[in-house]
Protein backbone atom coordinates (compact mmCIF):
# COMPACT_ATOMS: atom_id res chain seq x y z
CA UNK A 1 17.31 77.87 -157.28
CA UNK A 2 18.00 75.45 -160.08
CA UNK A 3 20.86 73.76 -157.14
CA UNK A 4 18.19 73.86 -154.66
CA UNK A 5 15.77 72.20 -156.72
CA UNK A 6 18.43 69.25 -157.74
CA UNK A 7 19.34 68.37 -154.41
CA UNK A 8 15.85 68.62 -153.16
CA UNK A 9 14.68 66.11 -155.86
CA UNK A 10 17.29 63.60 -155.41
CA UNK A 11 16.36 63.89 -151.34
CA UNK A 12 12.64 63.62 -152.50
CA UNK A 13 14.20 60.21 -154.20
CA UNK A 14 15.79 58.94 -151.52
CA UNK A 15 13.17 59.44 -149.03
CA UNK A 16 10.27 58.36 -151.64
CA UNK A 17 12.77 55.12 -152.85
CA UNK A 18 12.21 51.36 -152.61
CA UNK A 19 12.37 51.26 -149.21
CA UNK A 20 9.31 53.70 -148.45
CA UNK A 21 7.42 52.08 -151.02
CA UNK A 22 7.61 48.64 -149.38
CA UNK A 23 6.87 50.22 -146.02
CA UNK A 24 3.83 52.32 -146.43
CA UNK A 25 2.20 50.24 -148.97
CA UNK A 26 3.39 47.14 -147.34
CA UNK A 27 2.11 48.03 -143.64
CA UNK A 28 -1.48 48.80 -145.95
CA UNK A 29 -1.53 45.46 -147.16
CA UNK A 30 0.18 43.78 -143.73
CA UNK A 31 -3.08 45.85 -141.94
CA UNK A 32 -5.25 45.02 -144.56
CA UNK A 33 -5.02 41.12 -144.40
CA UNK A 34 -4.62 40.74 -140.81
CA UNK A 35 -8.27 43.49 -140.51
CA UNK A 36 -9.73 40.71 -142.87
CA UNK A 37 -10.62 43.60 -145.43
CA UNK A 38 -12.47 45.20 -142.79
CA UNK A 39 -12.07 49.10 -144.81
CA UNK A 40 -14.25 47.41 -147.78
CA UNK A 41 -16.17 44.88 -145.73
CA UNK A 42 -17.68 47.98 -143.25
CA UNK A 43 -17.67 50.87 -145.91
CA UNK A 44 -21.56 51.16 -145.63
CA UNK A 45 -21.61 50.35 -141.49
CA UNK A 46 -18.48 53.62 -141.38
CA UNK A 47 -21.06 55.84 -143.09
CA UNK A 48 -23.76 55.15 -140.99
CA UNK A 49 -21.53 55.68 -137.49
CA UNK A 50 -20.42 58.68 -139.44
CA UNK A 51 -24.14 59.79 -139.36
CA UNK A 52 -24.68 58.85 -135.67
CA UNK A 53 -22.23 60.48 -134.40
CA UNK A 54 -23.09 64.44 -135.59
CA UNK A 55 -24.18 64.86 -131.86
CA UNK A 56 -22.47 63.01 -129.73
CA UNK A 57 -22.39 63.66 -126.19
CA UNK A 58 -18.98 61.50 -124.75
CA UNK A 59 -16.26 62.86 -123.58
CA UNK A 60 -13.81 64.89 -125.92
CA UNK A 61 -13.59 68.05 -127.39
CA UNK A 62 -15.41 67.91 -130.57
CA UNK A 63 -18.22 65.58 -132.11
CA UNK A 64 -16.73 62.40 -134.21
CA UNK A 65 -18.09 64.15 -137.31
CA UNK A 66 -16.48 67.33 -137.00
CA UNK A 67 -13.35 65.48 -135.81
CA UNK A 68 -13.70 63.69 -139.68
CA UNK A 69 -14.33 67.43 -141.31
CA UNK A 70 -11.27 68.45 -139.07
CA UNK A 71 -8.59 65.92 -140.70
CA UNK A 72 -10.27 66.23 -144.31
CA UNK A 73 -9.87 69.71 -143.79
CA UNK A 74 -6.50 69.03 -143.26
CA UNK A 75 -5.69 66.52 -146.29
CA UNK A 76 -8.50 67.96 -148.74
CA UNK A 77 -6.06 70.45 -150.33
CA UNK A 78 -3.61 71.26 -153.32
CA UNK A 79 -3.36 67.66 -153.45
CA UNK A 80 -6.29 67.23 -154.89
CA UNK A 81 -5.62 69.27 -157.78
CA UNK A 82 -2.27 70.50 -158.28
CA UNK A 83 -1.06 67.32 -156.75
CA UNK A 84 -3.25 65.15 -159.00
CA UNK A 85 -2.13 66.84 -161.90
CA UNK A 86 1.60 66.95 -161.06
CA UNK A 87 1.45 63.18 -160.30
CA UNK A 88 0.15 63.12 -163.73
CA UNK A 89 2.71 65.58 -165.74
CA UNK A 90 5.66 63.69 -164.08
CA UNK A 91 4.52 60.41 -163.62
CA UNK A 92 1.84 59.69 -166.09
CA UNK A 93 -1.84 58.44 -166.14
CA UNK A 94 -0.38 55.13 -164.64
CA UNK A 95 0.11 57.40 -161.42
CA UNK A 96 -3.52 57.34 -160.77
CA UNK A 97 -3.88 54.12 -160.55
CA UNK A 98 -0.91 53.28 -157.72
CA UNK A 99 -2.87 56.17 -156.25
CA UNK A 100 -5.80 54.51 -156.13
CA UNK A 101 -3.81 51.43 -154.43
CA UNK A 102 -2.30 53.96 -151.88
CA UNK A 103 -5.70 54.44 -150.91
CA UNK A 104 -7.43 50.91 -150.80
CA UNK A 105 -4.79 49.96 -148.53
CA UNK A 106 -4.80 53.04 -146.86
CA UNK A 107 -8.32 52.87 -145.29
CA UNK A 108 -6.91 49.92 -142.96
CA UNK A 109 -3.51 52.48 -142.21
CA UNK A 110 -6.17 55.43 -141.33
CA UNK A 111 -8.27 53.26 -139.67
CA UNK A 112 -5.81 51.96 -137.51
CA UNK A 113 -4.44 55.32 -136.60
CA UNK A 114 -7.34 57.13 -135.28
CA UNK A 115 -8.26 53.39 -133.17
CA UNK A 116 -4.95 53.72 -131.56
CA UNK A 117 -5.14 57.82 -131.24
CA UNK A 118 -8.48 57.61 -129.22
CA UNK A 119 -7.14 54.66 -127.44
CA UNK A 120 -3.98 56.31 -125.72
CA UNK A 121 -5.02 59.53 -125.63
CA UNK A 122 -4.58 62.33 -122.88
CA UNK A 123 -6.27 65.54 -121.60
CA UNK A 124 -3.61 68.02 -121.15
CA UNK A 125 -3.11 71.20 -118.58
CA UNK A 126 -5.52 72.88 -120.33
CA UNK A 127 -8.53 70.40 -120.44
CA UNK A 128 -7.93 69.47 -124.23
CA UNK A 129 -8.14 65.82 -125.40
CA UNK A 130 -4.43 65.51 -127.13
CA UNK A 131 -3.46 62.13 -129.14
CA UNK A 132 -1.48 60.99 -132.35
CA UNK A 133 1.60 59.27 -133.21
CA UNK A 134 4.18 60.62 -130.51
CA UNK A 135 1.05 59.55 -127.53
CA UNK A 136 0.53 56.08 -128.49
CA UNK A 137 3.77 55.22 -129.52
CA UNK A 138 4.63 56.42 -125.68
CA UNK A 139 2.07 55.16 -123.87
CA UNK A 140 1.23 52.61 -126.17
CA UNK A 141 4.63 50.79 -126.96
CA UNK A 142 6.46 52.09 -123.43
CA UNK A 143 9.06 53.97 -122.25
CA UNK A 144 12.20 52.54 -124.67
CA UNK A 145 10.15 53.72 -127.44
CA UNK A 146 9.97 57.84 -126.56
CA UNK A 147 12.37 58.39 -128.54
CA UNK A 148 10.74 57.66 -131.95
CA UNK A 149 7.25 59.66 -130.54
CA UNK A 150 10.00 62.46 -129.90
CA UNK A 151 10.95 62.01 -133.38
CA UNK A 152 7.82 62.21 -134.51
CA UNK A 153 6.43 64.83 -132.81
CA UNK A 154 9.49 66.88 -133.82
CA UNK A 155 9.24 66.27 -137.85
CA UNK A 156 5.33 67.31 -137.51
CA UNK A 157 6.19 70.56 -135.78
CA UNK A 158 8.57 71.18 -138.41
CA UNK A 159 7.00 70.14 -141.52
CA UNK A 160 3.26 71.40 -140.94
CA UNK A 161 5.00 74.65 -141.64
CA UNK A 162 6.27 73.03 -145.36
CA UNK A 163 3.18 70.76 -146.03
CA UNK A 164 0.29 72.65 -144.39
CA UNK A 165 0.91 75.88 -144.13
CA UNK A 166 3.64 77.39 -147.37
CA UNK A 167 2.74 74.67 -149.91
CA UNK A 168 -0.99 75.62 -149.64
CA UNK A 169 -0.72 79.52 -149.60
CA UNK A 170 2.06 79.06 -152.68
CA UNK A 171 -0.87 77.64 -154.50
CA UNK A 172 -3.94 79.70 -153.13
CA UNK A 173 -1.37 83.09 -153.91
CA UNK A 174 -0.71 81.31 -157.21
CA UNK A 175 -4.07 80.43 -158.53
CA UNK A 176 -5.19 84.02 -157.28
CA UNK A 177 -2.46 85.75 -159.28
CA UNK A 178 -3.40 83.56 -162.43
CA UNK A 179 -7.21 83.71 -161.99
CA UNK A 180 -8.06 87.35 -161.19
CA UNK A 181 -4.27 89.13 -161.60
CA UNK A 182 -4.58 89.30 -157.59
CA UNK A 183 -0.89 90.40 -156.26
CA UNK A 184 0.96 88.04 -154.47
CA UNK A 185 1.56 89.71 -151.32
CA UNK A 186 -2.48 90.78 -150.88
CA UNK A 187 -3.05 87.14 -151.42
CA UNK A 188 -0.84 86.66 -148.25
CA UNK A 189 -2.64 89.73 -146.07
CA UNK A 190 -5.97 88.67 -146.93
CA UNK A 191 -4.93 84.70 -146.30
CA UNK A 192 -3.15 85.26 -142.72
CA UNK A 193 -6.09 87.18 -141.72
CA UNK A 194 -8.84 84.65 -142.09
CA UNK A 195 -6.50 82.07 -140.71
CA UNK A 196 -5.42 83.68 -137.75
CA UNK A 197 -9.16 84.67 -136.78
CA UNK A 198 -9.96 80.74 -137.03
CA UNK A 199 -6.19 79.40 -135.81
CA UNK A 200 -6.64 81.79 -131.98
CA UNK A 201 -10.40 80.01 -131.76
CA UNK A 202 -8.75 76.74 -130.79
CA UNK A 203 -10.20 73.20 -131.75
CA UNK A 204 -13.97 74.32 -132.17
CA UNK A 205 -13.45 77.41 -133.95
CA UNK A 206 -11.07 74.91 -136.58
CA UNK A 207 -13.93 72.31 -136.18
CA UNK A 208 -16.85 74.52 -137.16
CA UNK A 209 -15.20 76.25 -139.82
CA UNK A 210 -14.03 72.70 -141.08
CA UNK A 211 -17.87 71.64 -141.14
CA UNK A 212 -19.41 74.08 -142.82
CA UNK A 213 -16.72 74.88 -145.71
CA UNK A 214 -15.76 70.84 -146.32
CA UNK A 215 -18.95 69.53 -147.21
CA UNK A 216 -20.27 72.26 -149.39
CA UNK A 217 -16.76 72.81 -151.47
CA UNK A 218 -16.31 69.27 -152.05
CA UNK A 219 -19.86 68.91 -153.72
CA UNK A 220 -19.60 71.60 -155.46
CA UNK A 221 -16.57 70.45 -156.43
CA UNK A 222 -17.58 66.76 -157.37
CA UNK A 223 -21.01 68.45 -159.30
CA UNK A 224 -18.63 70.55 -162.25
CA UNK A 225 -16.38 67.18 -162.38
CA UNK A 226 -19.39 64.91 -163.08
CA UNK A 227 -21.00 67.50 -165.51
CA UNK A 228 -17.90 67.51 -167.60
CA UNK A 229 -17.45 63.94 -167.09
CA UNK A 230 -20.75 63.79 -168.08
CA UNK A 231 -20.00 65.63 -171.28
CA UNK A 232 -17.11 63.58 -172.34
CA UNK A 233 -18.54 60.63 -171.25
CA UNK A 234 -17.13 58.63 -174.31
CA UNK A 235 -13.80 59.26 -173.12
CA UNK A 236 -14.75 58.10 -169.55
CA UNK A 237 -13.88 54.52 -170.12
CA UNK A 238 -10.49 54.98 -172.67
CA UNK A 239 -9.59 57.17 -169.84
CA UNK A 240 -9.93 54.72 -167.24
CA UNK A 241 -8.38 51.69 -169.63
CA UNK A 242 -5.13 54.61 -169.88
CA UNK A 243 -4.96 54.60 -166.26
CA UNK A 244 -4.40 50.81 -165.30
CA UNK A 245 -2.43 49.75 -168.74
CA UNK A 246 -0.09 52.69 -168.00
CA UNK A 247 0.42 51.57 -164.45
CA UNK A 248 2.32 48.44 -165.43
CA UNK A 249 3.54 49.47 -168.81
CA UNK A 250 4.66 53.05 -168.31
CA UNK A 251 4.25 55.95 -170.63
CA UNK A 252 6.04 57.36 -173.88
CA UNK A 253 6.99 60.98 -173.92
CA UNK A 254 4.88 62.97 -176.05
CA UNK A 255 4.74 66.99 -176.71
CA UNK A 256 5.37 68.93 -173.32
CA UNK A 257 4.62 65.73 -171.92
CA UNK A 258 7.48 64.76 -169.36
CA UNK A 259 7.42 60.63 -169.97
CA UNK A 260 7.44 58.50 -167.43
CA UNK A 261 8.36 55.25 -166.04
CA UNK A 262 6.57 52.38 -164.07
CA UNK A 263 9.10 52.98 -161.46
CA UNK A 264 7.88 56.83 -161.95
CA UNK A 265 4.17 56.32 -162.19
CA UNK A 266 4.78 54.37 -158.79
CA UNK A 267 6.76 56.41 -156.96
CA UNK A 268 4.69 59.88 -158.00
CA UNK A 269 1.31 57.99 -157.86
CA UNK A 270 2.62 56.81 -153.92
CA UNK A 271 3.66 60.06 -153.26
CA UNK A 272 0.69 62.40 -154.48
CA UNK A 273 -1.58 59.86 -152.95
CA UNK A 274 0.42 60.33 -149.27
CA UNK A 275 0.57 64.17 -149.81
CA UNK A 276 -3.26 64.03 -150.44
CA UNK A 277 -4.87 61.29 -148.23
CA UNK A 278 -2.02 61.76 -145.36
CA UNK A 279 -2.68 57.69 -144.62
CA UNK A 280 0.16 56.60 -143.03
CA UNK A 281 1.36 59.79 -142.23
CA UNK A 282 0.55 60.03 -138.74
CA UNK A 283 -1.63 63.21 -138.73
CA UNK A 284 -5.11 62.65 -139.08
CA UNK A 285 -5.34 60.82 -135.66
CA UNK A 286 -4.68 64.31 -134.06
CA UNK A 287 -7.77 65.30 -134.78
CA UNK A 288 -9.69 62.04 -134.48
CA UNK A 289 -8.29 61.79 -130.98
CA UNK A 290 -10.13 65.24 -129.89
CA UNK A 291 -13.45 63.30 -130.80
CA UNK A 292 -16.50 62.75 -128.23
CA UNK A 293 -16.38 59.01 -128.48
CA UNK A 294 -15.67 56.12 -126.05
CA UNK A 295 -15.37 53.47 -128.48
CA UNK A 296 -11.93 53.87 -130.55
CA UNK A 297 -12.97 51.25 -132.92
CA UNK A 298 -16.12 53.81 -134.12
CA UNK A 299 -13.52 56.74 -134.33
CA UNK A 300 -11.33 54.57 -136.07
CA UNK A 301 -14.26 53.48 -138.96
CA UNK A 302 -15.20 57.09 -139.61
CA UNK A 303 -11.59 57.90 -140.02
CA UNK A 304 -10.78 55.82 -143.05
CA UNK A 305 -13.82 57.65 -144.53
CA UNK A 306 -11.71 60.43 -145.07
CA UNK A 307 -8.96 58.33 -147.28
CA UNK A 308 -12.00 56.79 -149.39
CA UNK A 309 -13.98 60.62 -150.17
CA UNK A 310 -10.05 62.30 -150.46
CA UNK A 311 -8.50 59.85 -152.63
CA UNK A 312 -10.77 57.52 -154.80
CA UNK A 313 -13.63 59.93 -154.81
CA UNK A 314 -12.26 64.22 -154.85
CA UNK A 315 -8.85 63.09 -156.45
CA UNK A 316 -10.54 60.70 -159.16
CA UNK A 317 -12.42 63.38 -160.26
CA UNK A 318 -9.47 65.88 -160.80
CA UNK A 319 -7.96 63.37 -162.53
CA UNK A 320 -10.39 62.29 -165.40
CA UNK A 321 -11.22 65.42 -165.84
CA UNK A 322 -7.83 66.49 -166.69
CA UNK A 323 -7.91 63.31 -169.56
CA UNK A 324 -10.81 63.55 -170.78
CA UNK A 325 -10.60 67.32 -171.74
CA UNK A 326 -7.80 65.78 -173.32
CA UNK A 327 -5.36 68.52 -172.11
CA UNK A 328 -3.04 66.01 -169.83
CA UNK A 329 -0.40 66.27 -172.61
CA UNK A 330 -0.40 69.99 -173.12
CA UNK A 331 3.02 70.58 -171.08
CA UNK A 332 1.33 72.37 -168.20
CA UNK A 333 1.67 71.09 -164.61
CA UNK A 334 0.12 71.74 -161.34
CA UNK A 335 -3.11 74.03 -160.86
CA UNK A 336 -2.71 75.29 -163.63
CA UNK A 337 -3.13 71.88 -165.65
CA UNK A 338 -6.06 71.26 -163.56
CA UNK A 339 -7.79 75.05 -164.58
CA UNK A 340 -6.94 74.11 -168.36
CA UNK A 341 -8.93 71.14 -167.97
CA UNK A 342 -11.93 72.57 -166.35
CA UNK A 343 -11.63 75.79 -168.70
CA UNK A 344 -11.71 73.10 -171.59
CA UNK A 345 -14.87 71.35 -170.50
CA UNK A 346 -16.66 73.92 -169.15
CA UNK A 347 -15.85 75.62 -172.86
CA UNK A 348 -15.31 79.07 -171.10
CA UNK A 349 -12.77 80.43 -168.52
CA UNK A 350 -15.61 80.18 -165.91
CA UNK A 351 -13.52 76.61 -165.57
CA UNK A 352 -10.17 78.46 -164.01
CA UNK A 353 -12.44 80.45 -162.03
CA UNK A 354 -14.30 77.05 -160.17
CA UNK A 355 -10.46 75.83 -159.61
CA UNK A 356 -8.66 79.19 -158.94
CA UNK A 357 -12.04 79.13 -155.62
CA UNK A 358 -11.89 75.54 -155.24
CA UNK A 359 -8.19 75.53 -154.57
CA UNK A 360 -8.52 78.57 -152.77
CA UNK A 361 -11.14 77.22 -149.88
CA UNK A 362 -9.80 74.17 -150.32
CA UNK A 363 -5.97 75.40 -149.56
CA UNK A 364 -7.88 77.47 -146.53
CA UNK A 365 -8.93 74.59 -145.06
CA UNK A 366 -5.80 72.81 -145.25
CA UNK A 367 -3.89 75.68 -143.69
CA UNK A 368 -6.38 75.63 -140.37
CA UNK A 369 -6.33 71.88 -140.23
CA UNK A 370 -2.31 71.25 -140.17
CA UNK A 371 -2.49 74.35 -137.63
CA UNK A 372 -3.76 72.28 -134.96
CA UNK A 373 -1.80 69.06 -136.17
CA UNK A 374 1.83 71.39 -135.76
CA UNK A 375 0.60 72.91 -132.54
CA UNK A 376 -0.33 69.33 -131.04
CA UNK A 377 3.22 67.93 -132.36
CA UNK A 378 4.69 71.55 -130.83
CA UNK A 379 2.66 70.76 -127.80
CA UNK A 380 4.21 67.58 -126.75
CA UNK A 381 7.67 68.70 -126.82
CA UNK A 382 7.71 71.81 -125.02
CA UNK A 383 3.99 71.65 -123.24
CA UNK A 384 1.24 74.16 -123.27
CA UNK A 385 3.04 77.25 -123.41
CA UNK A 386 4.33 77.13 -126.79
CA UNK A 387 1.03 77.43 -127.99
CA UNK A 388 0.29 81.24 -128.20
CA UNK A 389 3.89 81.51 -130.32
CA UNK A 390 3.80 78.81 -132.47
CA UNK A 391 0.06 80.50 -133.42
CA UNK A 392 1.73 83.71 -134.02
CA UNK A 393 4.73 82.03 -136.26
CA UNK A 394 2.36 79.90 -138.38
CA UNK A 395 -0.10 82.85 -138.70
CA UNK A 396 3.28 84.85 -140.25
CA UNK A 397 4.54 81.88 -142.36
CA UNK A 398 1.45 81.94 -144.44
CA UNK A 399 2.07 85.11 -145.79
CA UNK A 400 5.87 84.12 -146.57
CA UNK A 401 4.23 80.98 -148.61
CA UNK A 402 2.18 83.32 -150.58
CA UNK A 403 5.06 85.69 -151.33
CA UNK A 404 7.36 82.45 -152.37
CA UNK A 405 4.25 81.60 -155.43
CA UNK A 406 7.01 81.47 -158.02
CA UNK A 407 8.87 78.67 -156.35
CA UNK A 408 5.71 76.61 -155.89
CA UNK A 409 7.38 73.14 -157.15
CA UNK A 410 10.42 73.80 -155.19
CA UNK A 411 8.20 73.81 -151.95
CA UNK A 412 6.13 71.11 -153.30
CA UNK A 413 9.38 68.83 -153.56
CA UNK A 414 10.51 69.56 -150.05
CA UNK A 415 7.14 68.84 -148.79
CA UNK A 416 7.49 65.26 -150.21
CA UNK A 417 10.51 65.17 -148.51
CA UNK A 418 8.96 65.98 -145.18
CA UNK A 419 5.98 63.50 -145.31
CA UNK A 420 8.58 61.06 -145.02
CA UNK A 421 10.59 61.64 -142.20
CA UNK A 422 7.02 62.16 -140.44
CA UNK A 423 6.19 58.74 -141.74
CA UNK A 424 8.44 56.40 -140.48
CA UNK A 425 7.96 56.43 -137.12
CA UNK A 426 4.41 56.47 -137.35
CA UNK A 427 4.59 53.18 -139.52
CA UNK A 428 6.87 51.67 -137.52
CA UNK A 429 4.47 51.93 -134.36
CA UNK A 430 1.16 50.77 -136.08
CA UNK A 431 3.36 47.77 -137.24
CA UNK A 432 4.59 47.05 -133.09
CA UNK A 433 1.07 47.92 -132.38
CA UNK A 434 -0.81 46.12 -134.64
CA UNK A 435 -2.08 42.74 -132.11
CA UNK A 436 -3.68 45.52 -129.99
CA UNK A 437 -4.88 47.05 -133.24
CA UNK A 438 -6.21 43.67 -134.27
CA UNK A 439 -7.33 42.46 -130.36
CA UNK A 440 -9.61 46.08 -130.31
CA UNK A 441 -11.27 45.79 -133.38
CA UNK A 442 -12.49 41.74 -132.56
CA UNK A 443 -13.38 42.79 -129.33
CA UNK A 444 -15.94 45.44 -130.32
């Protein structure tokens, strides 16, 4: 294991190196400029098409709200809190901030994605509404181009199974086990049960469950956060000053504290922020593309909503909490980090308990929401049939993931890994794509 984890780490660094760095953030920033700012300029105007669209009647699948709870379902996960606090363990408070950036920029990346996803997208055999990378980078950028939506589609089939399915019930199984001594493998039982009655309900079974659990966990969420936060507020801003000096001046090792790097803090801060937003990924236009809308450039507004709540709201949170508990530096990584934190400011272990559930629901929704992303990507390259068994197959691999709890950084590595092979070709097609990007959005 101690082989496996080497060579996964030094993949992890190759596929997270210089080069990614320049082209995820850099297509951000390219998008960013050319929008004119529109992600902060139309923040307020997203929320209120957010709002408008709870009962829309247009043609797709499922209402442009649910399609929103759909892909935060999908992103609002262990990132958020294992992910926040591994970003800080290995690369230091400076981490938040270049997460932060990942997500500024990001809003014009998502944005983009879910315009181009409602744009090009298809009904298939079956009557559903089917977009995403692999669509508009075929129908979008032509024939000469199939092979990169092959590509695509391919790496998404393959690494739902890593990033959305055995990464999240690793966590759920290990913050069970931790929590309330639950055993691993019930964990698993209890885990592929609730999934698989969602996951064989199709789009609007995902969609409802997505809108009823999202909302409520995430404000229950935010509420402990701010109440601790509220607590410690002295530390608030010394936190906060931590964050952006450490981002461009790197951090000393101290204790169990695993010091880090600018280089580090970048490349960690990058990657958590990917792993937890998904901007630039490629995925959450799946869902955005099953969306009752005929105006892409409304679809594509409510869809950097999700990078902006995920990211610099939910992630935020788990973050100063964890610094201003003061426990950051205690040697513990992952959940666990995160359940010290909210143990410490809650002052009881009623704190492990609101992350051990959080994580839990949280994980659960994440599981149901890459579902439909893998079966989409599975979709496209062999057609409808290899729906039923790639239901069946993710259903089983979510027990595996909870039997695997002990190897939950080894998983977490090769999910990094994964994120960017699905990356690339999705960046490479919003940067071809981006007059039509730019031509939609002043046209409506």
């Amino acid at each position: 294991m101690e082989y496996l984890n080497q060579l996964l780490s030094t993949a992890s660094s190759w596929a997270w190196g210089p080069a990614m760095l320049i082209l995820l953030l850099g297509t951000g920033v390219y998008l960013t400029i050319r929008l004119r700012f529109l992600p902060l300029r139309n923040l307020f105007y997203a929320f209120s098409l957010l709002w408008k669209g709870r009962r829309s009647q247009e043609e797709g699948d499922i209402s442009p709200f649910s399609a929103l709870m759909t892909a935060m379902a999908a992103t609002v996960g262990t990132g958020n809190i294992a992910g926040v606090a591994a970003a800080l363990f290995i690369g230091g408070p400076g981490a938040i901030f270049w997460m932060w950036i990942t997500a500024l920029v990001g809003m014009a990346t998502k944005y983009s994605e879910a315009l181009l996803a409602v744009e090009y997208r298809e009904v298939d055999e079956d009557g559903r509404h089917v977009g995403g990378p692999m669509y508009y980078i075929r129908n979008g950028m032509g024939e000469k181009w199939k092979p990169l939506a092959f590509a695509f589609a391919l790496f998404g089939t393959i690494a739902a199974f890593g990033i959305g399915n055995m990464v999240q019930a690793n966590a759920v199984a290990g913050a069970m086990e931790s929590a309330f001594g639950v055993d691993n493998q019930i964990t698993g039982i209890v885990l592929m049960s609730l999934v698989g009655l969602v996951l064989f309900g199709g789009i609007k079974r995902i969609a409802h469950t997505a809108t009823a659990l999202v909302p409520v966990m995430a404000i229950i969420y935010i509420a402990f956060s701010l109440y601790i936060l509220g607590v410690n507020i002295e530390e608030v801003p010394s936190a906060l000053s931590t964050i952006v000096s450490s981002a461009f001046t790197g951090s000393a090792a101290a204790g169990g504290f695993a010091g880090a790097s600018i280089i580090l803090a970048i490349q960690f801060g990058v990657a958590r922020g990917i792993f937890s937003n998904e901007a630039g990924l490629g995925t959450a236009p799946i869902a955005h593309a099953a969306a009752k809308t005929s105006n892409a450039v409304h679809q594509g507004h409510i869809a950097m909503l999700g990078t902006f709540i995920d990211t610099i709201i939910l992630c935020t949170m788990t973050a100063l909490v964890i610094m201003v508990t003061g426990v950051w530096q205690s040697g513990e990584t992952g959940s666990p980090l995160t359940a010290l934190a909210f143990a410490t400011g809650l002052d009881s272990d009623f704190g492990a308990v609101v992350v051990a559930l959080g994580l839990a629901v949280f994980a659960f929704t994440t599981l149901i929401g890459w579902s439909y992303y893998g079966e989409r990507c599975a979709e496209y390259l062999a057609g409808t049939s290899v729906i039923t068994p790639y239901r069946v197959l993710w259903v089983l691999a979510v027990f595996a993931g909870a039997a695997l709890s002990n190897y939950f950084n080894t998983v977490l590595i090769l999910a990094d890994v994964l994120n960017a092979l699905m990356a690339i070709p999705n960046l490479i097609a919003l940067l071809v794509l981006s007059p039509i990007i730019i031509k939609l959005s002043q046209n409506r």
